[in-house]
PDB file of N, CA and C in Angstrom:
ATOM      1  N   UNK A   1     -61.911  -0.549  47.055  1.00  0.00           N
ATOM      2  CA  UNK A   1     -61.186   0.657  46.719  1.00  0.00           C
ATOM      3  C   UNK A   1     -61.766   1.815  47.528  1.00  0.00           C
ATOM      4  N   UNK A   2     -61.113   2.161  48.035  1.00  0.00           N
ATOM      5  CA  UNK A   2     -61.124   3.264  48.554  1.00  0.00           C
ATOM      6  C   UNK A   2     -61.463   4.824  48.001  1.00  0.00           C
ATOM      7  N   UNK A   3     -62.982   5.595  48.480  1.00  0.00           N
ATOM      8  CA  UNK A   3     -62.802   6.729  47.697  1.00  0.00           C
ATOM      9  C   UNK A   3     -62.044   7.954  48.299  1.00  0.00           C
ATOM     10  N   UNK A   4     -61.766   8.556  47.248  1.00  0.00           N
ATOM     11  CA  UNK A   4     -61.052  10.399  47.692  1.00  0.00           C
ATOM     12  C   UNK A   4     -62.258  11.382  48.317  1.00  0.00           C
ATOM     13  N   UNK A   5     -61.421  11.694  49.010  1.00  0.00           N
ATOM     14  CA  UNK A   5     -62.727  12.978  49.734  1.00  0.00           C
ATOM     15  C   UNK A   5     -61.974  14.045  48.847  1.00  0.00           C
ATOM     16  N   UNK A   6     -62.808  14.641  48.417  1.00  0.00           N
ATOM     17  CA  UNK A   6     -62.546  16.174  47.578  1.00  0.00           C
ATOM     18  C   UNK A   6     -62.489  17.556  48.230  1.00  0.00           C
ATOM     19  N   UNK A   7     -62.244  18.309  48.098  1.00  0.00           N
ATOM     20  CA  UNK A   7     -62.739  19.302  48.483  1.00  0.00           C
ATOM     21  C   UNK A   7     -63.550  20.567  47.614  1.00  0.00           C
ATOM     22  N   UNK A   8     -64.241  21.313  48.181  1.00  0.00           N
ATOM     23  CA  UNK A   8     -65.327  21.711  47.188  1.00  0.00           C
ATOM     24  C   UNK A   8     -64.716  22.398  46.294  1.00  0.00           C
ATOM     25  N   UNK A   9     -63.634  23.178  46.707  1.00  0.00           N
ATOM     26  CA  UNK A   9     -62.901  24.420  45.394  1.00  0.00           C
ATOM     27  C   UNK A   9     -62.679  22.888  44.352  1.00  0.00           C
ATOM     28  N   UNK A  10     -62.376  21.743  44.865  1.00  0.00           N
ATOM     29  CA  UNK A  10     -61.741  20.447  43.892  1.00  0.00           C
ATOM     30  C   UNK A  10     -63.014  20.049  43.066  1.00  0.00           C
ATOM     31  N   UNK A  11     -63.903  20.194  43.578  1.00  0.00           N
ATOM     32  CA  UNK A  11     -65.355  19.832  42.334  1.00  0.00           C
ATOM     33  C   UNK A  11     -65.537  20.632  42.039  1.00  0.00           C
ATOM     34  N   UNK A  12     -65.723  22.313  42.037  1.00  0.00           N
ATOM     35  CA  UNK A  12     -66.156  23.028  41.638  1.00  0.00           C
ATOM     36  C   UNK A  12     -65.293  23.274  40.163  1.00  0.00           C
ATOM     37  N   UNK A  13     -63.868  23.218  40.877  1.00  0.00           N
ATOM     38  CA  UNK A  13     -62.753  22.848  39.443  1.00  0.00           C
ATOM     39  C   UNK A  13     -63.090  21.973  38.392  1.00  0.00           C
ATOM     40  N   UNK A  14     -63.669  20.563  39.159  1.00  0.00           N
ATOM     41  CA  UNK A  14     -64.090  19.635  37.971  1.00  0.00           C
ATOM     42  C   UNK A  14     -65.277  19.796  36.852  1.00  0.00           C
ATOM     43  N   UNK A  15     -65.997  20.628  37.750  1.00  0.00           N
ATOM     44  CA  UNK A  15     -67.042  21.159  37.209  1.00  0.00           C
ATOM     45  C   UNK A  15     -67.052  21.966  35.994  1.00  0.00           C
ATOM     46  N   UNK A  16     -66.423  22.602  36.533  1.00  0.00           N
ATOM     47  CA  UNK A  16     -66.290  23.869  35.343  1.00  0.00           C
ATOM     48  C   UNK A  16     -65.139  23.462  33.969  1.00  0.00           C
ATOM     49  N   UNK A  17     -63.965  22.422  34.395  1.00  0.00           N
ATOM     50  CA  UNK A  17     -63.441  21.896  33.242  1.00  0.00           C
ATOM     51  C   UNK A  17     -64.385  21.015  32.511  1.00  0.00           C
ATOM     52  N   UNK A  18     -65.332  20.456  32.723  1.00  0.00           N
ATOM     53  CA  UNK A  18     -66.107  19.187  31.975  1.00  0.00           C
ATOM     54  C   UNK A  18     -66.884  20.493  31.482  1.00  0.00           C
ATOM     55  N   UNK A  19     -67.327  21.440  31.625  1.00  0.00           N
ATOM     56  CA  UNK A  19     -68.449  22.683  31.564  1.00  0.00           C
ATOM     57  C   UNK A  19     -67.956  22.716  30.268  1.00  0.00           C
ATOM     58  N   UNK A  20     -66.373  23.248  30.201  1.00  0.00           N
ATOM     59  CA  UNK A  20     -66.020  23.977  29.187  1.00  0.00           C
ATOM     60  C   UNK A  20     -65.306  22.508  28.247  1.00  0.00           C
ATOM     61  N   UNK A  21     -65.188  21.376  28.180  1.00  0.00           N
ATOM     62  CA  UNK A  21     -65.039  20.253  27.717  1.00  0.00           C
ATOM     63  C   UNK A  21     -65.913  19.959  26.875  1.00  0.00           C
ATOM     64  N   UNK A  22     -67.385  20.245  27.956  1.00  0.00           N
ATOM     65  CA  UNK A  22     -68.685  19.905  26.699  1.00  0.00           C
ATOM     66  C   UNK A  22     -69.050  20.432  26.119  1.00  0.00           C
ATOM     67  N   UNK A  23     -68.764  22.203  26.197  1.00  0.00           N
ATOM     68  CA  UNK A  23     -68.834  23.156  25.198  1.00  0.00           C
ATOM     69  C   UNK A  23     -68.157  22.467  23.982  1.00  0.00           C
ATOM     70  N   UNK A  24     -66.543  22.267  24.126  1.00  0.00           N
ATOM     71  CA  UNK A  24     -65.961  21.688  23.207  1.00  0.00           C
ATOM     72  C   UNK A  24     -66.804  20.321  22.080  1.00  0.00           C
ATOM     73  N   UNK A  25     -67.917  19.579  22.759  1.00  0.00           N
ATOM     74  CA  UNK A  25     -68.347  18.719  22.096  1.00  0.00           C
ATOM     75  C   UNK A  25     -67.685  17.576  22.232  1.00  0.00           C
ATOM     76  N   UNK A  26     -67.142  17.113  23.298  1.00  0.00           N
ATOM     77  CA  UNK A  26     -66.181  15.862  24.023  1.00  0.00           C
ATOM     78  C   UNK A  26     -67.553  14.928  24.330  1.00  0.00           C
ATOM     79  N   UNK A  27     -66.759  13.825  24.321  1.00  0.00           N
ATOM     80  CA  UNK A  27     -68.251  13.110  24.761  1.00  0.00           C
ATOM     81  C   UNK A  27     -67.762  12.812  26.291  1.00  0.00           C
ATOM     82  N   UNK A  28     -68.479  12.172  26.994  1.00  0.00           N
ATOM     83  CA  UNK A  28     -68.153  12.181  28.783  1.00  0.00           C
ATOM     84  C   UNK A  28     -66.923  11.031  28.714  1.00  0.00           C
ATOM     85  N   UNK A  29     -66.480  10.221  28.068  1.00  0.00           N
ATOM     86  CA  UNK A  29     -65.429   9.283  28.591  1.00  0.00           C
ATOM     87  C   UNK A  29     -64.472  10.210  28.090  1.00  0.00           C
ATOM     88  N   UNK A  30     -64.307  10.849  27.112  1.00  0.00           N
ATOM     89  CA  UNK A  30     -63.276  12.048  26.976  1.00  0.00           C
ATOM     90  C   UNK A  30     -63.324  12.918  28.023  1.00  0.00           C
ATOM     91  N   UNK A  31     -64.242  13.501  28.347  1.00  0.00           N
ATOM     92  CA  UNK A  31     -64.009  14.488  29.379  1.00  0.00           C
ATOM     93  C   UNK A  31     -63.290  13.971  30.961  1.00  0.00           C
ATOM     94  N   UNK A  32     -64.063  12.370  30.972  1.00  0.00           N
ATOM     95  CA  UNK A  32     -63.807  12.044  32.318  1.00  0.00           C
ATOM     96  C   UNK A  32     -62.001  11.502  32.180  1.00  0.00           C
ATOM     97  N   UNK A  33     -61.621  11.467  31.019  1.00  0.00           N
ATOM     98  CA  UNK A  33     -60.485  11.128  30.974  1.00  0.00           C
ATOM     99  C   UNK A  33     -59.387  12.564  31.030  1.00  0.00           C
ATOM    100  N   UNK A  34     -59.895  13.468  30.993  1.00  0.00           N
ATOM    101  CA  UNK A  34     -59.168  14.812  30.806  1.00  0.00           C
ATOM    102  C   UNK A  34     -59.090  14.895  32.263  1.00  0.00           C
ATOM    103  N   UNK A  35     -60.466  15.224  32.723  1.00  0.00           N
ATOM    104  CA  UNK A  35     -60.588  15.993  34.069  1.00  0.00           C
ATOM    105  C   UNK A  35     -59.740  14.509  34.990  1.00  0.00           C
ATOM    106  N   UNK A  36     -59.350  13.178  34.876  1.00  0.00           N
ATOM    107  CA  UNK A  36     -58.603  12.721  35.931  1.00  0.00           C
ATOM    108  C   UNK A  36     -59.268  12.194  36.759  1.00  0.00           C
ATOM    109  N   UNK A  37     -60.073  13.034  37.403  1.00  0.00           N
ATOM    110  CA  UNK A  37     -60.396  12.847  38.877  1.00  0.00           C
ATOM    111  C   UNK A  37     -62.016  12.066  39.317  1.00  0.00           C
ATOM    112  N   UNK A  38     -62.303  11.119  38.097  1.00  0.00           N
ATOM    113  CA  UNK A  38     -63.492  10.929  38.047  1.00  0.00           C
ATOM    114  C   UNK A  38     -63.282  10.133  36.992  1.00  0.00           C
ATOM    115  N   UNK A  39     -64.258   8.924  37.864  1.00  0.00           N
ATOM    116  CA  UNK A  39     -64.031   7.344  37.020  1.00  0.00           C
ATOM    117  C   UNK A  39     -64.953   7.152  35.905  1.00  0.00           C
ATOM    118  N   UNK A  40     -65.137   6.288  35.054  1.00  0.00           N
ATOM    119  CA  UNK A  40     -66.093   5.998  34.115  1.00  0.00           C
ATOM    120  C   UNK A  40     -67.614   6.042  34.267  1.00  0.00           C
ATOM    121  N   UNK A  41     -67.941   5.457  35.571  1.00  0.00           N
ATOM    122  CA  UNK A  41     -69.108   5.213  36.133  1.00  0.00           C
ATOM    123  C   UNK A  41     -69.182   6.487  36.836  1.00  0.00           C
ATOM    124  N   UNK A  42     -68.891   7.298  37.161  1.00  0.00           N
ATOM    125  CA  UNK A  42     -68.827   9.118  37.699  1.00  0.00           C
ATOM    126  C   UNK A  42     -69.401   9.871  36.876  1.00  0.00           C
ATOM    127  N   UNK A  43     -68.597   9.498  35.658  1.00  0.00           N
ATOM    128  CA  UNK A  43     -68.934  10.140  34.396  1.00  0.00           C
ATOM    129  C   UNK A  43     -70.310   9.816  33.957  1.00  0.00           C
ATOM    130  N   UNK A  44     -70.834   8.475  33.599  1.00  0.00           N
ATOM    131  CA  UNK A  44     -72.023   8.020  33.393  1.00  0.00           C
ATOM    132  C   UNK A  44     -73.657   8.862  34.480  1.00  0.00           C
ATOM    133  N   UNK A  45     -73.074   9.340  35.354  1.00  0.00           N
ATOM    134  CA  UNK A  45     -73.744   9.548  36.655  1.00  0.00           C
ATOM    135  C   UNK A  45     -73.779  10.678  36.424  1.00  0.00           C
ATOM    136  N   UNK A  46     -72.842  11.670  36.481  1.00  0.00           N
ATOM    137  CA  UNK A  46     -72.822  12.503  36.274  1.00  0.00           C
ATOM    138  C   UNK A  46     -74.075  13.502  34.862  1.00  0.00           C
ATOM    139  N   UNK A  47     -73.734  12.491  33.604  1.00  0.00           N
ATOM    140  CA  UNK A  47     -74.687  13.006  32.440  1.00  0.00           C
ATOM    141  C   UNK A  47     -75.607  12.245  32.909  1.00  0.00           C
ATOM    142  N   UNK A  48     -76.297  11.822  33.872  1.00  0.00           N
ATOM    143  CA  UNK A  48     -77.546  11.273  33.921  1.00  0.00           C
ATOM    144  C   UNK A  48     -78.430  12.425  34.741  1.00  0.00           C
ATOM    145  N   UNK A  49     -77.365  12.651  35.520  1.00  0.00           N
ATOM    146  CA  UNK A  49     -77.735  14.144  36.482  1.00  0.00           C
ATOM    147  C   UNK A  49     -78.408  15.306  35.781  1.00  0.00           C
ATOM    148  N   UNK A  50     -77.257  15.504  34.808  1.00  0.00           N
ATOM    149  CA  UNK A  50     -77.376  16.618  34.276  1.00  0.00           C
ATOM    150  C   UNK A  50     -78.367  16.528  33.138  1.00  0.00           C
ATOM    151  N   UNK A  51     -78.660  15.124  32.603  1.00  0.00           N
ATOM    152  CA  UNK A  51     -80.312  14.861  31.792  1.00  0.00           C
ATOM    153  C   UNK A  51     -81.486  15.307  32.927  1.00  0.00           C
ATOM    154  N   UNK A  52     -81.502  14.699  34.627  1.00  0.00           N
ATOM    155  CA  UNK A  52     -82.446  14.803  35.175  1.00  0.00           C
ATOM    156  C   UNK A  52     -82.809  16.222  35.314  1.00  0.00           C
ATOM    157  N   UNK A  53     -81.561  17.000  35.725  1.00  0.00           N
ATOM    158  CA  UNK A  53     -81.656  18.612  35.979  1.00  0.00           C
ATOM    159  C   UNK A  53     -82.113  19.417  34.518  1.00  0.00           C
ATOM    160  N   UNK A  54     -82.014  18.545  33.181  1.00  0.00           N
ATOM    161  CA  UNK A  54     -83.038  19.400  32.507  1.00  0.00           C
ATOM    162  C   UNK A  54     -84.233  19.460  31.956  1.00  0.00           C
ATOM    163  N   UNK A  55     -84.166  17.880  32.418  1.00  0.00           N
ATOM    164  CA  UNK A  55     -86.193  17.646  32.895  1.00  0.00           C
ATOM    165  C   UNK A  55     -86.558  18.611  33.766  1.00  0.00           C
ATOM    166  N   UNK A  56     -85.939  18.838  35.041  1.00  0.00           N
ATOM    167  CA  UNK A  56     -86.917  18.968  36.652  1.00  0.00           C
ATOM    168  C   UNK A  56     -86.319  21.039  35.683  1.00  0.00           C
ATOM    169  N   UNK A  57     -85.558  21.712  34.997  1.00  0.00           N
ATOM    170  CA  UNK A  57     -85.615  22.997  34.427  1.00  0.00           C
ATOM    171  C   UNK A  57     -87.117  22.878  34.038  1.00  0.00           C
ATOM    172  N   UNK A  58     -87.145  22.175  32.848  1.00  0.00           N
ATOM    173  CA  UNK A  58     -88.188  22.212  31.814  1.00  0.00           C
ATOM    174  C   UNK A  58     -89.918  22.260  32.549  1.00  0.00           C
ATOM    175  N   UNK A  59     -89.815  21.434  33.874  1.00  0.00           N
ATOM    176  CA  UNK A  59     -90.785  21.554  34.757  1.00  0.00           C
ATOM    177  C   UNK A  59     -91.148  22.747  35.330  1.00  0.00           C
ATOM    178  N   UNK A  60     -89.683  23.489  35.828  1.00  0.00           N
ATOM    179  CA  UNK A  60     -90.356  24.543  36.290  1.00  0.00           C
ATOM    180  C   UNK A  60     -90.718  25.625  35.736  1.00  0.00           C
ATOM    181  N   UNK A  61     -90.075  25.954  34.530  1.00  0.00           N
ATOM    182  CA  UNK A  61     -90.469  26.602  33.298  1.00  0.00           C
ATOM    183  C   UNK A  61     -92.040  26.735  33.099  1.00  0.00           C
ATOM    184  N   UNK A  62     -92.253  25.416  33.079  1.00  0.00           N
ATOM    185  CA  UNK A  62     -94.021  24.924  32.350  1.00  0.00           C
ATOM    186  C   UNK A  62     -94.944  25.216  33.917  1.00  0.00           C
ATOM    187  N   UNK A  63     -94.347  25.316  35.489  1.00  0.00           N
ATOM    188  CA  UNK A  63     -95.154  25.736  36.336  1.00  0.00           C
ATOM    189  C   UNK A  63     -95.225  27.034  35.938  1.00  0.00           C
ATOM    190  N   UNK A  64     -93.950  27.648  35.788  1.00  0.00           N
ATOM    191  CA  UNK A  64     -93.764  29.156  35.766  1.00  0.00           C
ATOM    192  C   UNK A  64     -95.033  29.650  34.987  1.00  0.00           C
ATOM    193  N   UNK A  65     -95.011  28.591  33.572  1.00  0.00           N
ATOM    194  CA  UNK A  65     -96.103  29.622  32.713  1.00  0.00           C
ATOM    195  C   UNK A  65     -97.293  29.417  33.199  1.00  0.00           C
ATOM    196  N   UNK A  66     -97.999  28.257  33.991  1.00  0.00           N
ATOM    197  CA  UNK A  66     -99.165  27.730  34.457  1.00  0.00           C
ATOM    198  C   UNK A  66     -99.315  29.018  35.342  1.00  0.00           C
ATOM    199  N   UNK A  67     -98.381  29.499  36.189  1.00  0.00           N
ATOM    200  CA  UNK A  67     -98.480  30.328  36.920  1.00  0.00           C
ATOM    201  C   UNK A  67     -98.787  31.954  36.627  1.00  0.00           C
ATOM    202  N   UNK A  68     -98.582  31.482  35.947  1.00  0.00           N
ATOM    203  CA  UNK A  68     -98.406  33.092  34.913  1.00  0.00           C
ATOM    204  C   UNK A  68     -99.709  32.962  34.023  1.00  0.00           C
ATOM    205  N   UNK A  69    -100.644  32.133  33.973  1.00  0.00           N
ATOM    206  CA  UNK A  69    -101.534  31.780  33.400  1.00  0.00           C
ATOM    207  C   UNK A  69    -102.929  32.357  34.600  1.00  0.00           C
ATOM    208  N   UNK A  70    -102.483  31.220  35.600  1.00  0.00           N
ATOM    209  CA  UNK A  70    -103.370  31.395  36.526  1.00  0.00           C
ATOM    210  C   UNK A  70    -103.642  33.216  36.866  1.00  0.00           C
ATOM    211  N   UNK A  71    -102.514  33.757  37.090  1.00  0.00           N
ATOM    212  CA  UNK A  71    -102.133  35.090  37.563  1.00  0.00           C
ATOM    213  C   UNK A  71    -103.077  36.114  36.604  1.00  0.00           C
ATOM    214  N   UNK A  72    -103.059  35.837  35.725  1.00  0.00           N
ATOM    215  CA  UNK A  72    -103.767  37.030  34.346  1.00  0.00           C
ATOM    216  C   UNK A  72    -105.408  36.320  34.300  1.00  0.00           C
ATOM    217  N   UNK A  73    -105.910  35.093  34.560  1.00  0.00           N
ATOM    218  CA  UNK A  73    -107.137  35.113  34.429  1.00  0.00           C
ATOM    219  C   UNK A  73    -107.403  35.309  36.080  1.00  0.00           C
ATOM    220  N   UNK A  74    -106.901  35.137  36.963  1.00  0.00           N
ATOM    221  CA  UNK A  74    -107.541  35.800  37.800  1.00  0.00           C
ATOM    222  C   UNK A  74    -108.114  37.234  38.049  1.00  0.00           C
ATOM    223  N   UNK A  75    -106.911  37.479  37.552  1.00  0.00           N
ATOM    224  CA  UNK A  75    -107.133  39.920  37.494  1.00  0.00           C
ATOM    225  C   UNK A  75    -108.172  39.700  36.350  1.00  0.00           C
ATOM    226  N   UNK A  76    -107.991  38.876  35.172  1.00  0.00           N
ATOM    227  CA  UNK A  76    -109.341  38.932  34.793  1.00  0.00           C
ATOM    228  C   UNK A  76    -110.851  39.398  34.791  1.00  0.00           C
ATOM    229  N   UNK A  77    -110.672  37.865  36.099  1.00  0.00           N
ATOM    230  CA  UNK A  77    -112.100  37.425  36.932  1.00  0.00           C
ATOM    231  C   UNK A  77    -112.564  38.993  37.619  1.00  0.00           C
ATOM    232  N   UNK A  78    -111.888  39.240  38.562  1.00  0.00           N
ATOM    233  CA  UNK A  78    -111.810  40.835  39.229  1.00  0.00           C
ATOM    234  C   UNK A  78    -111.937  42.064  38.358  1.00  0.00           C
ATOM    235  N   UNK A  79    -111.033  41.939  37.088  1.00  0.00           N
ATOM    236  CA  UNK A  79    -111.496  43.279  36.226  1.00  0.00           C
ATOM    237  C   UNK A  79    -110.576  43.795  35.938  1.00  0.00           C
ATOM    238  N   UNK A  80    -109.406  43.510  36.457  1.00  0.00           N
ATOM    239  CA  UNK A  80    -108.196  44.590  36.427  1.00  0.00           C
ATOM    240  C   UNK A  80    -107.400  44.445  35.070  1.00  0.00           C
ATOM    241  N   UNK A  81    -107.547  43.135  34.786  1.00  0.00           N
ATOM    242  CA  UNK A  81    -106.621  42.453  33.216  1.00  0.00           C
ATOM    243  C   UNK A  81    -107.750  42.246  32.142  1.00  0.00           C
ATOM    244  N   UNK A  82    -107.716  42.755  30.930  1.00  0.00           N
ATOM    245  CA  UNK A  82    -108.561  42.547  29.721  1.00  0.00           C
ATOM    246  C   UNK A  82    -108.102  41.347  28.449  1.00  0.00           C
ATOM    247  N   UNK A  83    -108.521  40.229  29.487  1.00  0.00           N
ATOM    248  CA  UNK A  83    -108.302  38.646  28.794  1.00  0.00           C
ATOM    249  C   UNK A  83    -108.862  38.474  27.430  1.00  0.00           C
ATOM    250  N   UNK A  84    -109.734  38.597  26.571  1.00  0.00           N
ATOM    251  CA  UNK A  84    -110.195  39.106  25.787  1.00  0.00           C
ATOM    252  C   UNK A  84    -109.483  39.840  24.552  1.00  0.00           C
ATOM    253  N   UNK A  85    -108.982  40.705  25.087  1.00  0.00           N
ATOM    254  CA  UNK A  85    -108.090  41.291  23.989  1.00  0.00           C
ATOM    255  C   UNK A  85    -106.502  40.896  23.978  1.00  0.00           C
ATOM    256  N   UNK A  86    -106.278  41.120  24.811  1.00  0.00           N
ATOM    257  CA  UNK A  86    -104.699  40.618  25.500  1.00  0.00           C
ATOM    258  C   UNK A  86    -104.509  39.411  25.064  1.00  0.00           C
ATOM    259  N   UNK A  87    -105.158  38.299  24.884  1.00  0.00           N
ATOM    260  CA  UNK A  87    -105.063  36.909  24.281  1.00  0.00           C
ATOM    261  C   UNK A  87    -105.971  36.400  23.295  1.00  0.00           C
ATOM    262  N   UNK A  88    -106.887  37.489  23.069  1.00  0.00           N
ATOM    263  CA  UNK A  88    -107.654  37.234  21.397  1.00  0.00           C
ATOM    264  C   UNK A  88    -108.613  36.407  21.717  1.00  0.00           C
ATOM    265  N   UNK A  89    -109.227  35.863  23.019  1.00  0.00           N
ATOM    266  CA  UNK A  89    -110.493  34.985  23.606  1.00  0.00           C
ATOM    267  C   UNK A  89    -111.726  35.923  23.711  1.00  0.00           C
ATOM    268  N   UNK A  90    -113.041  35.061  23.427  1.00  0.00           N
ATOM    269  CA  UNK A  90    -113.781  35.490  23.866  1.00  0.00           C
ATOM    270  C   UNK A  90    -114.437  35.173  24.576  1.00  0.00           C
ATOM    271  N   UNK A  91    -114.506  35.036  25.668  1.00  0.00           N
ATOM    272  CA  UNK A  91    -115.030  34.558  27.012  1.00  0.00           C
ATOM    273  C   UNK A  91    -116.082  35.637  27.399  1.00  0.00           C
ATOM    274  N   UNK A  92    -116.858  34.996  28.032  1.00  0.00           N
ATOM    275  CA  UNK A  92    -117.959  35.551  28.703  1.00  0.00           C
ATOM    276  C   UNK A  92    -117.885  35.027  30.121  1.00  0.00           C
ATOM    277  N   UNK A  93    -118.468  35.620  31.160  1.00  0.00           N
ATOM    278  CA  UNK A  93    -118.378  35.141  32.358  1.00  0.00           C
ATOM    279  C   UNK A  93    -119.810  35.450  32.933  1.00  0.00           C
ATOM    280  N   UNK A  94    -120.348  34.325  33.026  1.00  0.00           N
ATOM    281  CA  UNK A  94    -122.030  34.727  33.655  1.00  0.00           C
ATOM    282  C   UNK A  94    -122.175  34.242  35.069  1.00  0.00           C
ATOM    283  N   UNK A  95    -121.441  34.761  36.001  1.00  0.00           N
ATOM    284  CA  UNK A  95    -121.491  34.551  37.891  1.00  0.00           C
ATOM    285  C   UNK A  95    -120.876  33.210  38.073  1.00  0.00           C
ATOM    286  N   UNK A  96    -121.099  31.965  37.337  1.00  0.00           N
ATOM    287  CA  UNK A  96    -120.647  30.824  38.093  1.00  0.00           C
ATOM    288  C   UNK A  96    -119.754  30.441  36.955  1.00  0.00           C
ATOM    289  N   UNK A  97    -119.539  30.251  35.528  1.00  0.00           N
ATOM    290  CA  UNK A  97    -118.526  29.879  34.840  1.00  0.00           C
ATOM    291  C   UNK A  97    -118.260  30.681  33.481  1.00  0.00           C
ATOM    292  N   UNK A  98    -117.271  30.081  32.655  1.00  0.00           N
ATOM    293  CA  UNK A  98    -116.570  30.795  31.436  1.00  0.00           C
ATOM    294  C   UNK A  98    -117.825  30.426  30.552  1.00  0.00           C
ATOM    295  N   UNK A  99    -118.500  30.843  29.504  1.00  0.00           N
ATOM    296  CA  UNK A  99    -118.654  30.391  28.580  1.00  0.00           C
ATOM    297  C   UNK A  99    -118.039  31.173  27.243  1.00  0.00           C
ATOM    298  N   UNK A 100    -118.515  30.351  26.171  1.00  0.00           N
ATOM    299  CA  UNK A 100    -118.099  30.754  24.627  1.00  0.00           C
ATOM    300  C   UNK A 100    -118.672  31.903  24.185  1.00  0.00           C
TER     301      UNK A 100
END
């Protein structure tokens, strides 16, 4: 079988009907049966995608805060941020590491 070449305004269309489909609470063989243009196994692929894309969100989220972590004990280290109060720790810093 032969596949269809799409064109992008044509997925972007599909896109946004399954968008507002799953708002509705359709499950994907409903949706893939609405939207037409996309087979069973499309559909399957498709919510597998969109599981992976909210793992690899949730990842960058959790760098974001690592980052945002790193960022405030560094100004810390230097003096400029008061870690201590700002996050309720009491750290000490004696030249080479953190202690209690």
């Amino acid at each position: 079988m032969a596949l269809k070449a799409y064109a992008t305004e044509e997925i972007i269309k599909h896109f946004r009907t399954m968008e507002i489909e799953k708002a509705k609470n359709k499950s994907m063989e409903e949706i893939a049966r609405s939207v037409g243009g996309l087979q069973l196994d499309q559909a399957h692929r498709l919510k597998e995608l969109e599981k992976e894309n909210g793992r690899l969100k949730r990842l960058v989220a959790d760098q974001a805060l690592d980052n945002n972590l790193l960022h405030m004990v560094s100004l810390a280290i230097v003096g400029l941020f008061d870690l201590e109060t700002s996050v309720g720790l009491d750290l000490k810093y004696d030249g080479s590491k953190f202690r209690d």
